[in-house]
PDB file of N, CA and C in Angstrom:
ATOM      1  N   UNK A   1      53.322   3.260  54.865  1.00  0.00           N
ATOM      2  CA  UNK A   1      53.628   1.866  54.633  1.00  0.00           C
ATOM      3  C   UNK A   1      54.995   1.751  53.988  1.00  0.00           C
ATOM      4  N   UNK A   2      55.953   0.684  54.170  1.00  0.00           N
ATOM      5  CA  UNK A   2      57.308   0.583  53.458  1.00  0.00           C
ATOM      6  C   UNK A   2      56.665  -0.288  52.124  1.00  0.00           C
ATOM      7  N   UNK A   3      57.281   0.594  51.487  1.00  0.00           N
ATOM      8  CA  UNK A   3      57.518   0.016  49.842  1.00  0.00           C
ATOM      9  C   UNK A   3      58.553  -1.047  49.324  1.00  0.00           C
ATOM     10  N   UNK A   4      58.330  -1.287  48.688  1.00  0.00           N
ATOM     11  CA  UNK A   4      57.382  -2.437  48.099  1.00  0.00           C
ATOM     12  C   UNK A   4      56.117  -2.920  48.799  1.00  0.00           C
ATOM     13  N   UNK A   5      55.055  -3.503  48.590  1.00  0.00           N
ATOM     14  CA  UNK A   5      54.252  -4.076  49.214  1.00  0.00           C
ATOM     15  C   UNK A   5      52.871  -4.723  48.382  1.00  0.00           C
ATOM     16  N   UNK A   6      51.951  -5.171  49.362  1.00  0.00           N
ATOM     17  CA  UNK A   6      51.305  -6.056  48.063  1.00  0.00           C
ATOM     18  C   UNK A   6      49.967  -5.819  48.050  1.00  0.00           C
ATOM     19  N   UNK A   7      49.061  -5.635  47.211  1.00  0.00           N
ATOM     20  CA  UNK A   7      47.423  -5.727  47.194  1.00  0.00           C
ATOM     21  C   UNK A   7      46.746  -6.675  46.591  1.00  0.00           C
ATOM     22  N   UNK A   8      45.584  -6.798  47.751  1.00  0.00           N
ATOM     23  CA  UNK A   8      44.956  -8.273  46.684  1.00  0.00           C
ATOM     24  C   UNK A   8      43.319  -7.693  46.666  1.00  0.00           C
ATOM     25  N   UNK A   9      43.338  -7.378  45.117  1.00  0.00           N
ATOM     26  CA  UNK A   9      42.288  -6.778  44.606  1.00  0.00           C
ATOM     27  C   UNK A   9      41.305  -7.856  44.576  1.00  0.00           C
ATOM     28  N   UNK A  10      39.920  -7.566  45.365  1.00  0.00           N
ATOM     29  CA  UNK A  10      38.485  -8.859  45.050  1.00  0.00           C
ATOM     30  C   UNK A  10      37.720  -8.139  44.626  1.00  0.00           C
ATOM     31  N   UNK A  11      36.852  -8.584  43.173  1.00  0.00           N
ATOM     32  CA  UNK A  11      35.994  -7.688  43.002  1.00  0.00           C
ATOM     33  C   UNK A  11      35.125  -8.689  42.874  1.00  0.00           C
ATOM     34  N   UNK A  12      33.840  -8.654  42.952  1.00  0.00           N
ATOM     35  CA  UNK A  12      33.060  -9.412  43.190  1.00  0.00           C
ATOM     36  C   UNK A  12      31.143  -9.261  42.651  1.00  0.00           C
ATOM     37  N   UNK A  13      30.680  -9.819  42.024  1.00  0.00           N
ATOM     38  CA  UNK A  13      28.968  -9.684  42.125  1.00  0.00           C
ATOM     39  C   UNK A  13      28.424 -10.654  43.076  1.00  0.00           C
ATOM     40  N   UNK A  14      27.492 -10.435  43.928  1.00  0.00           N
ATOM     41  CA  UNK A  14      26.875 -10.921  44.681  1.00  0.00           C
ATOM     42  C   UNK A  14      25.431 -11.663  43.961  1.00  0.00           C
ATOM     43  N   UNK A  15      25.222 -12.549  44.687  1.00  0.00           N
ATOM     44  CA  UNK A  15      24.438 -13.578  43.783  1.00  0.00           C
ATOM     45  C   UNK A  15      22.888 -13.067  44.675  1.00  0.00           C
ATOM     46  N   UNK A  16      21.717 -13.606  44.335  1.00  0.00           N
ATOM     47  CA  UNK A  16      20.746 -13.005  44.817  1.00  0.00           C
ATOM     48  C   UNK A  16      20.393 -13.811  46.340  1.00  0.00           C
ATOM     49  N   UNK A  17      20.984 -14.529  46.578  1.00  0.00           N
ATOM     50  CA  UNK A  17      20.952 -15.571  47.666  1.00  0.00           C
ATOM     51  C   UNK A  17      22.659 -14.932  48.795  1.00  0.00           C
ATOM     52  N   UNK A  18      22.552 -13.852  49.158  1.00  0.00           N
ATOM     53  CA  UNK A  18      23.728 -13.335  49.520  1.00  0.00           C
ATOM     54  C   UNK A  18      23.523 -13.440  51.377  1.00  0.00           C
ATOM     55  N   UNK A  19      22.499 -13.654  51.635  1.00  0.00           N
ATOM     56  CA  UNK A  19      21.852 -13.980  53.078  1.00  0.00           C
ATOM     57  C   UNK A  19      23.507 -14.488  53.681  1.00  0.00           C
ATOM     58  N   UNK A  20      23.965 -13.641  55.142  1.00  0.00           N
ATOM     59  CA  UNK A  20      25.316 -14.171  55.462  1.00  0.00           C
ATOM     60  C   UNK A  20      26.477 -13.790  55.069  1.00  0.00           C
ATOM     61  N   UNK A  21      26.504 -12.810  53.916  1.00  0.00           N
ATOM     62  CA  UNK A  21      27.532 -12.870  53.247  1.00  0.00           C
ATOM     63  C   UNK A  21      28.172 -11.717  54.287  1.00  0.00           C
ATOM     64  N   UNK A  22      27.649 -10.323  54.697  1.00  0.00           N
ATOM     65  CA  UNK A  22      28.155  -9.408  54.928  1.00  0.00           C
ATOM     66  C   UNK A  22      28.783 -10.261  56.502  1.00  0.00           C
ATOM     67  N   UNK A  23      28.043 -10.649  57.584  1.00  0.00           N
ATOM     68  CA  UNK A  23      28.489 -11.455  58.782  1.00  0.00           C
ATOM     69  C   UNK A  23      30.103 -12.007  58.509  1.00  0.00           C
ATOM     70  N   UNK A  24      29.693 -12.314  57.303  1.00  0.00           N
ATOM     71  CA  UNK A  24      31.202 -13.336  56.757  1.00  0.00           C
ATOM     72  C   UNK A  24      32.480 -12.663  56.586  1.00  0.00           C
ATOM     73  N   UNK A  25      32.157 -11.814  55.765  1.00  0.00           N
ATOM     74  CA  UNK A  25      32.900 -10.239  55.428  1.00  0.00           C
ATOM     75  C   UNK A  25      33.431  -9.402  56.364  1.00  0.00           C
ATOM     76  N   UNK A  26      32.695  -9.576  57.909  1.00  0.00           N
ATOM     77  CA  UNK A  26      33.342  -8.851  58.843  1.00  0.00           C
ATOM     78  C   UNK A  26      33.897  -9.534  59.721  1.00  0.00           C
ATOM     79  N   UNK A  27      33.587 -10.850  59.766  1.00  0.00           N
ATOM     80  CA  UNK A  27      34.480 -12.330  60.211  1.00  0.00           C
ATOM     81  C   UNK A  27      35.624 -12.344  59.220  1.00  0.00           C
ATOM     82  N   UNK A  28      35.485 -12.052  58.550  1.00  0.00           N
ATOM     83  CA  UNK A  28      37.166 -12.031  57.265  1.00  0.00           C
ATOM     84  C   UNK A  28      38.444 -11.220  57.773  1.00  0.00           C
ATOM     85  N   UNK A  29      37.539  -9.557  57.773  1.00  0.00           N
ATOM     86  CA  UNK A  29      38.526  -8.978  58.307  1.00  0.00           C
ATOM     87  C   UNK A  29      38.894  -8.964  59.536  1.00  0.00           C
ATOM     88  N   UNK A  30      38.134  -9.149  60.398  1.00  0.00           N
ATOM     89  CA  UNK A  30      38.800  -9.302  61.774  1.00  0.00           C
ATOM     90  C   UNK A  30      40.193 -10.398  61.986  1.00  0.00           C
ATOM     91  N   UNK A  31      39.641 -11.580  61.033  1.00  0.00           N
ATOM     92  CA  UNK A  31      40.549 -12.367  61.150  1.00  0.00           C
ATOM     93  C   UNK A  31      41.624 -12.236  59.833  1.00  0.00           C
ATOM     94  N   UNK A  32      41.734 -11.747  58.960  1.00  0.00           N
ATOM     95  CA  UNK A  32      42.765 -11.267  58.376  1.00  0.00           C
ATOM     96  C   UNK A  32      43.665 -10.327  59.066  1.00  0.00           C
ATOM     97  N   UNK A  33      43.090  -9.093  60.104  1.00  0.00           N
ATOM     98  CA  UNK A  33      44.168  -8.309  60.613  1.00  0.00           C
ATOM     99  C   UNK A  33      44.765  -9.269  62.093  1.00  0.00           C
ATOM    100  N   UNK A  34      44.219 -10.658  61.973  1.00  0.00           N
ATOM    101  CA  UNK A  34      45.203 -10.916  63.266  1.00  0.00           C
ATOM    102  C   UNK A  34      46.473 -11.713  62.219  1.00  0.00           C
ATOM    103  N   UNK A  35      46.512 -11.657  60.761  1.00  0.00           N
ATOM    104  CA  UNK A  35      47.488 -12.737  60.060  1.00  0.00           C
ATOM    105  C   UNK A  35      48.987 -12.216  60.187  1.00  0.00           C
ATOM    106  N   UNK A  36      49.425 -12.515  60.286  1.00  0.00           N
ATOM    107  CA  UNK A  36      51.272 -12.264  59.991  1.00  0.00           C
ATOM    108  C   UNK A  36      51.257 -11.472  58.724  1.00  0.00           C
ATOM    109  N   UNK A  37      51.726 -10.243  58.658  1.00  0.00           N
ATOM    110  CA  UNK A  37      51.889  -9.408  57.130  1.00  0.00           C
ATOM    111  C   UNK A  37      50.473  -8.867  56.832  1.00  0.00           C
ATOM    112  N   UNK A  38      49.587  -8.455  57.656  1.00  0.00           N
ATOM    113  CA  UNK A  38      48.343  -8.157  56.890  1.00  0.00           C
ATOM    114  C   UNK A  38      48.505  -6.378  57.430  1.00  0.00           C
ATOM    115  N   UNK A  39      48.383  -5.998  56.336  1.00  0.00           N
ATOM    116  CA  UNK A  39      49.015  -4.127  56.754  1.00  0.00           C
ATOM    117  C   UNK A  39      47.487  -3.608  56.740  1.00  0.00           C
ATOM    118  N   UNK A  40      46.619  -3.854  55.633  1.00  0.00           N
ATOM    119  CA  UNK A  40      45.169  -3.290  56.269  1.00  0.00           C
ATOM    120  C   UNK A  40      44.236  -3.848  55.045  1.00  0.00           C
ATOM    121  N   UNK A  41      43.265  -2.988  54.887  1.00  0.00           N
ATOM    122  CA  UNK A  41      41.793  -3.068  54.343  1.00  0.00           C
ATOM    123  C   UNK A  41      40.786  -2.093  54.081  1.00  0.00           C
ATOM    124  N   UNK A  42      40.415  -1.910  52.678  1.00  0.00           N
ATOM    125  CA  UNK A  42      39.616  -1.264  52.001  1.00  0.00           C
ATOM    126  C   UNK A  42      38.527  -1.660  51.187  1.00  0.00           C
ATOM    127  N   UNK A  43      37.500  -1.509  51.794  1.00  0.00           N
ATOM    128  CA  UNK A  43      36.191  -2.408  50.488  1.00  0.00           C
ATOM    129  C   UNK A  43      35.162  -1.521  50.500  1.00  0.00           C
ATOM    130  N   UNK A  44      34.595  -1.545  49.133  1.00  0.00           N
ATOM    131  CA  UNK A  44      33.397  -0.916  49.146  1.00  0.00           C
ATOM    132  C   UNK A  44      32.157  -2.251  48.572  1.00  0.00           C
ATOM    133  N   UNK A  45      30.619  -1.542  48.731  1.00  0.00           N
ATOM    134  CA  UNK A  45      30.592  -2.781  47.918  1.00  0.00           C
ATOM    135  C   UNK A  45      28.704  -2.021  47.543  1.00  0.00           C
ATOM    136  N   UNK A  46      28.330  -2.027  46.342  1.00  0.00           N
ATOM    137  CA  UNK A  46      26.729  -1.690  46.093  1.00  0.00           C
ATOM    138  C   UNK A  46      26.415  -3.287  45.393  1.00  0.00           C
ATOM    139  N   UNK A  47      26.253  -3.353  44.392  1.00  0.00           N
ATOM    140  CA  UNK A  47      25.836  -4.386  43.419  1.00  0.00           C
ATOM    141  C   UNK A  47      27.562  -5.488  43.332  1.00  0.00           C
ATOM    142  N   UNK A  48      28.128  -4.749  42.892  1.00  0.00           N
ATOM    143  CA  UNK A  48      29.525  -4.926  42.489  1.00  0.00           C
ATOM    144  C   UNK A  48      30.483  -4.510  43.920  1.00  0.00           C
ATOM    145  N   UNK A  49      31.302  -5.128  44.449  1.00  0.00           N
ATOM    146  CA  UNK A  49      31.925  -5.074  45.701  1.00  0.00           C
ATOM    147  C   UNK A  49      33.383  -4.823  45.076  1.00  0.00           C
ATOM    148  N   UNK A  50      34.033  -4.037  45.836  1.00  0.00           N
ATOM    149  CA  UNK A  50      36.128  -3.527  45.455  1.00  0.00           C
ATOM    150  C   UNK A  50      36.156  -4.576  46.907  1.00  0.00           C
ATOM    151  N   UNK A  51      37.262  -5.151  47.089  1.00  0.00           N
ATOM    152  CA  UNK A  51      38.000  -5.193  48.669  1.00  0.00           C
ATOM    153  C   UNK A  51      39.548  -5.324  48.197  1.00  0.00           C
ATOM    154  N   UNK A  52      40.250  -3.903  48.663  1.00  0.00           N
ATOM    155  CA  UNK A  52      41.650  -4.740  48.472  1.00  0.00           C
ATOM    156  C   UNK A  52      42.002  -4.607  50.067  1.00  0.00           C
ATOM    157  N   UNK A  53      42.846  -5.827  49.769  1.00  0.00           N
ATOM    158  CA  UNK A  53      43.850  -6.006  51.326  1.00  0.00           C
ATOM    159  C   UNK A  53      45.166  -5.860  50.787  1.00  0.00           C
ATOM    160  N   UNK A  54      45.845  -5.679  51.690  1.00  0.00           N
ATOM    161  CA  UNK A  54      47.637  -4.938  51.810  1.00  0.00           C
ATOM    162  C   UNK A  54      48.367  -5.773  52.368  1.00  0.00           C
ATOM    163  N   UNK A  55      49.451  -6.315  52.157  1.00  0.00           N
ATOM    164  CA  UNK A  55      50.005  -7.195  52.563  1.00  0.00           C
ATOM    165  C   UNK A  55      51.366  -7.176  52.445  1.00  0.00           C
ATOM    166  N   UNK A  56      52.407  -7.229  53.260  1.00  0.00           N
ATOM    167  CA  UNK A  56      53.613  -7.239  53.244  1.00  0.00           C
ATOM    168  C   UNK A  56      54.612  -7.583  51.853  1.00  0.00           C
ATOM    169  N   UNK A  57      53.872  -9.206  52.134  1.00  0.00           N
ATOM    170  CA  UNK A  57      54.712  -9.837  50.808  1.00  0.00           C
ATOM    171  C   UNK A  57      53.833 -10.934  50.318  1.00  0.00           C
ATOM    172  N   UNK A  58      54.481 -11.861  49.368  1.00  0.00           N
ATOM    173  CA  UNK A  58      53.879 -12.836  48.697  1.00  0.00           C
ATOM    174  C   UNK A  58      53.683 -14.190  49.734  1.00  0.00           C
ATOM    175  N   UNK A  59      54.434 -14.018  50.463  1.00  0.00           N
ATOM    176  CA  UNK A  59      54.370 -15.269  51.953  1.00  0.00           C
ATOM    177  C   UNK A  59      52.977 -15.113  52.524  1.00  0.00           C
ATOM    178  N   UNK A  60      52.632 -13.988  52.953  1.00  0.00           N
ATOM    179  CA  UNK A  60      51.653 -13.121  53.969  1.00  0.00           C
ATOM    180  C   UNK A  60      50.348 -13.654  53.008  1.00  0.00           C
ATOM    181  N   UNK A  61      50.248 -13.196  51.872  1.00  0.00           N
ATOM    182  CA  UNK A  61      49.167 -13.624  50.997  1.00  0.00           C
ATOM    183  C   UNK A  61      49.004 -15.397  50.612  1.00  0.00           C
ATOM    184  N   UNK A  62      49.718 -15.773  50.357  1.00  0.00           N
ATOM    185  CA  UNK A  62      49.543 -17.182  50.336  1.00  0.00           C
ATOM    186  C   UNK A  62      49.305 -17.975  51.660  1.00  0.00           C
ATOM    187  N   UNK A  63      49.609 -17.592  52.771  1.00  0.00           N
ATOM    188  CA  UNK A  63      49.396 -18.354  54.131  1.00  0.00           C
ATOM    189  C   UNK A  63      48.052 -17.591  54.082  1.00  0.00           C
ATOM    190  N   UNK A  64      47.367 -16.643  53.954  1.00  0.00           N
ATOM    191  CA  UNK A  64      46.250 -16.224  53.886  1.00  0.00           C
ATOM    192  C   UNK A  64      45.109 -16.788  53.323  1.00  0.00           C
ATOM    193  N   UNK A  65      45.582 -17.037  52.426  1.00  0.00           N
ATOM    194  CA  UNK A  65      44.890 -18.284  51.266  1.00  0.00           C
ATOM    195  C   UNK A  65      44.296 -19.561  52.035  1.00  0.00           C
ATOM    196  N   UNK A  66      45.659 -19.759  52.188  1.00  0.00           N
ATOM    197  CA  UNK A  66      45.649 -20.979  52.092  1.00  0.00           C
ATOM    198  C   UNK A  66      44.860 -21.463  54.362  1.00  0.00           C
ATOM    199  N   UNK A  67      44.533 -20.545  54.928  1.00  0.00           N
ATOM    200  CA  UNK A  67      43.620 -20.702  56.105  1.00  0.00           C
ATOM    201  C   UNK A  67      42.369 -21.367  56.186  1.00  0.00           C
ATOM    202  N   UNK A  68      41.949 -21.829  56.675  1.00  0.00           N
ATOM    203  CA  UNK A  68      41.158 -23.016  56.843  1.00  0.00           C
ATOM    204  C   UNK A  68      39.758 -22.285  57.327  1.00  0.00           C
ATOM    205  N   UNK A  69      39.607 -21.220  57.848  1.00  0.00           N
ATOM    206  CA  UNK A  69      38.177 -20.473  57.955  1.00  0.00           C
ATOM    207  C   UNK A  69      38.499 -19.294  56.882  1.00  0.00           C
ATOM    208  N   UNK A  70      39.179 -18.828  56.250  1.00  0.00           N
ATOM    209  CA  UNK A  70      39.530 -18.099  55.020  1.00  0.00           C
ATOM    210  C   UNK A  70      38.761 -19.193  53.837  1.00  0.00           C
ATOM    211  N   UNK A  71      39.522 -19.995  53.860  1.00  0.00           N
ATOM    212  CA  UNK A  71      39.078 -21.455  52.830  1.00  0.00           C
ATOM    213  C   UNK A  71      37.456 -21.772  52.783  1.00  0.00           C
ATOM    214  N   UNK A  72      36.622 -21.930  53.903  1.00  0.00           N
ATOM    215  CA  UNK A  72      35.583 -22.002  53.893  1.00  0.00           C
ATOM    216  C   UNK A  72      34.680 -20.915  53.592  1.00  0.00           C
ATOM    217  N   UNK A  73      35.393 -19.597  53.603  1.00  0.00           N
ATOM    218  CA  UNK A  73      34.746 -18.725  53.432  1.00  0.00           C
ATOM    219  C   UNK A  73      34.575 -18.428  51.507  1.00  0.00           C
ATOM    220  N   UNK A  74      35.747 -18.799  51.425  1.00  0.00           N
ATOM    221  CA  UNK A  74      35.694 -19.039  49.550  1.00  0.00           C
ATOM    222  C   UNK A  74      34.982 -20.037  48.987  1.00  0.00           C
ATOM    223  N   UNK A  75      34.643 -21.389  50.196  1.00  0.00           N
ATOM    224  CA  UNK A  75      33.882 -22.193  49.325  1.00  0.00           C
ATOM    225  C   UNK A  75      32.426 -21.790  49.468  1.00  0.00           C
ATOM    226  N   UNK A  76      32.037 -21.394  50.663  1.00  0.00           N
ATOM    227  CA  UNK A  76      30.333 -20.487  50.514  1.00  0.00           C
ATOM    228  C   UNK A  76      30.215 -19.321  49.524  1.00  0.00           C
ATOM    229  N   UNK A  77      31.714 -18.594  49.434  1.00  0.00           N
ATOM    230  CA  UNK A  77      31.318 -17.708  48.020  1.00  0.00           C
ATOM    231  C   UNK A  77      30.995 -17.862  46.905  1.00  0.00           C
ATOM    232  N   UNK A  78      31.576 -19.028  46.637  1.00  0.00           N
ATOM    233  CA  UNK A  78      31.419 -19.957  45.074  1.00  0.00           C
ATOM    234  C   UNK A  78      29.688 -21.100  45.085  1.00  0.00           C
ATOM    235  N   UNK A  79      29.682 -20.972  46.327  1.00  0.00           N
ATOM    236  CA  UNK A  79      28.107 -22.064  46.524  1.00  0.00           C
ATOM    237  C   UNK A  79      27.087 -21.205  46.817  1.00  0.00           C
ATOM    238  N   UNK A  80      26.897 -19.957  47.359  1.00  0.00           N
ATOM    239  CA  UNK A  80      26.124 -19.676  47.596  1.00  0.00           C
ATOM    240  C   UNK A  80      25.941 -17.772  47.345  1.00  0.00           C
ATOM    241  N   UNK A  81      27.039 -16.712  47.463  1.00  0.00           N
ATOM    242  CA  UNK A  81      26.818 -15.518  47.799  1.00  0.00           C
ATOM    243  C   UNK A  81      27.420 -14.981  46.247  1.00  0.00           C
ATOM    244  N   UNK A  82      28.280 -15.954  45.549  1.00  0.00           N
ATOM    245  CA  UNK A  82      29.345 -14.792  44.533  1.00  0.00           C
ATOM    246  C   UNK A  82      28.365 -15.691  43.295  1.00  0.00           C
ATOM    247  N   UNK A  83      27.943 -14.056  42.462  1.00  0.00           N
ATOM    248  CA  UNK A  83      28.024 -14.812  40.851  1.00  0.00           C
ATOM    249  C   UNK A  83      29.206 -14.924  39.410  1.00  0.00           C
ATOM    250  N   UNK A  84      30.104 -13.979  40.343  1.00  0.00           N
ATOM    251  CA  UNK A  84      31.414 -14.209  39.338  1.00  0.00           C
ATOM    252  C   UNK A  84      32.799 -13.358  40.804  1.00  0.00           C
ATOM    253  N   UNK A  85      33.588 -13.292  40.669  1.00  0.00           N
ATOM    254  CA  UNK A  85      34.632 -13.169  41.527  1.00  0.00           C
ATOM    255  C   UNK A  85      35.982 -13.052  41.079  1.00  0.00           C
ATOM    256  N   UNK A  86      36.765 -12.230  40.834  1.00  0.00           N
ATOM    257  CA  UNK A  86      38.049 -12.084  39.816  1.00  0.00           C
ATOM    258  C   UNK A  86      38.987 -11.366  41.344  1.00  0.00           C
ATOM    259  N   UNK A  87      40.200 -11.693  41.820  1.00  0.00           N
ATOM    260  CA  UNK A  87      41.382 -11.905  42.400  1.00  0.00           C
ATOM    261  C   UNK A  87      42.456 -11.498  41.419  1.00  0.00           C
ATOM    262  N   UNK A  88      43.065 -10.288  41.608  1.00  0.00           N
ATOM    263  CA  UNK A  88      44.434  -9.372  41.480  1.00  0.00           C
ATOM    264  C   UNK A  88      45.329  -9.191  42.557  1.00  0.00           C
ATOM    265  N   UNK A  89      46.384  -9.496  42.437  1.00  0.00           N
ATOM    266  CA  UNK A  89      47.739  -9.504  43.203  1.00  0.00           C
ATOM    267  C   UNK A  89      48.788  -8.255  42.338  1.00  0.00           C
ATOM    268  N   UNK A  90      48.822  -7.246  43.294  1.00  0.00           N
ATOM    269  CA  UNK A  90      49.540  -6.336  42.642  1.00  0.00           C
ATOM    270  C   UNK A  90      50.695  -5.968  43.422  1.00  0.00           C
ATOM    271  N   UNK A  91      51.851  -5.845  42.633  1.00  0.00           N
ATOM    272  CA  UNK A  91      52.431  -5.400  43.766  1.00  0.00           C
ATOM    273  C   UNK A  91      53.012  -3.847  43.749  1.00  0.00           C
ATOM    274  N   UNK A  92      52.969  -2.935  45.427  1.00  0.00           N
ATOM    275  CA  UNK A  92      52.363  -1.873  44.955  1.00  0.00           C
ATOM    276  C   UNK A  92      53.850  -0.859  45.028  1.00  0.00           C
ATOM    277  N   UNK A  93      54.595  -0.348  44.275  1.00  0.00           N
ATOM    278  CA  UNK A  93      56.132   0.113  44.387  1.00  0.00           C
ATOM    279  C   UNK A  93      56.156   1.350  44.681  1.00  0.00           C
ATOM    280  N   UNK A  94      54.829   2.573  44.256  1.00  0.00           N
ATOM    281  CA  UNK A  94      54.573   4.275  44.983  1.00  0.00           C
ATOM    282  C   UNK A  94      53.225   4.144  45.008  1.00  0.00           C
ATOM    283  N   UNK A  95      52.790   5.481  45.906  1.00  0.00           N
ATOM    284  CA  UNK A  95      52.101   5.374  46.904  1.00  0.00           C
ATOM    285  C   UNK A  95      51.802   6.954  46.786  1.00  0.00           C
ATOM    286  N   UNK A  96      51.165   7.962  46.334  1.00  0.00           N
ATOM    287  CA  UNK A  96      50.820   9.633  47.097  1.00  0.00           C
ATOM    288  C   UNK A  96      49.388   9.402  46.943  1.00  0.00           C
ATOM    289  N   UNK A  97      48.950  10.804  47.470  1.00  0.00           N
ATOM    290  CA  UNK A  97      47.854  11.187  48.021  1.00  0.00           C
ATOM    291  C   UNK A  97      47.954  12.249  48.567  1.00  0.00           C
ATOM    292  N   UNK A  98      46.658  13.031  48.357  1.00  0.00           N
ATOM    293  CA  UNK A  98      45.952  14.264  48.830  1.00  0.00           C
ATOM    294  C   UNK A  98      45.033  14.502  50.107  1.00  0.00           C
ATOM    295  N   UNK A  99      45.174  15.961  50.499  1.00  0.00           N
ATOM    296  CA  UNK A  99      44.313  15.697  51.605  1.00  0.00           C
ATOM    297  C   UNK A  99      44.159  14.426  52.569  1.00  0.00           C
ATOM    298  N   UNK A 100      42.886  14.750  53.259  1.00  0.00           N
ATOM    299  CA  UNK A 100      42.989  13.489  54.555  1.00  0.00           C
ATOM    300  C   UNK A 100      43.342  12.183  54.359  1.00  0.00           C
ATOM    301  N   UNK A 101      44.282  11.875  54.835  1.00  0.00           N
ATOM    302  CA  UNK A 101      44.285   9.824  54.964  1.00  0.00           C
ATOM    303  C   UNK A 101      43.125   9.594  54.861  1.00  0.00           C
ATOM    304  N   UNK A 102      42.903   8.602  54.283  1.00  0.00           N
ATOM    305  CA  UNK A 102      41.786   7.681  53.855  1.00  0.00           C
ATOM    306  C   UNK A 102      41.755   6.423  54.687  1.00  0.00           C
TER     307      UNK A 102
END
């Protein structure tokens, strides 16, 4: 990846009413990697969910945001699947690693 670049850390608890959520989650990313600037995607998720996405720049992430089936997907998180939800924007300047690409 060229450096500089950006991550947007979601960490997330899932509420006990999560019915939909994962469907949603793979409707996210599909449609995040068709966005302008979206470099990729990493999530794990047991009780407590990681997802960061990679992103070019601060443009790429805010038009991301700000999407209209992205948008709906944040307002069912807050109504129905998330019991708390915290959003980090990092931006990422080095980069190593061992062994196999991940």
């Amino acid at each position: 990846m060229n450096k500089p670049y950006y991550a947007v850390i979601f960490t997330s608890l899932l509420s006990e009413k999560a019915k939909g959520y994962d469907q949603m989650a793979e409707t996210m990313e599909t449609l995040a990697n068709q966005q302008p600037g979206f470099i990729g995607i990493e999530s794990v998720r047991e009780h407590l969910g990681i997802t960061i996405s990679y992103w070019e720049n601060l443009d790429a992430i805010k038009n991301w945001k700000s999407n209209v089936d992205h948008q709906l997907a944040q307002k069912l998180g807050k109504e129905k699947w998330h019991q708390s939800y915290k959003v980090r924007i990092c931006k990422v300047e080095r980069e190593y690693e061992f062994g196999t690409t991940l």
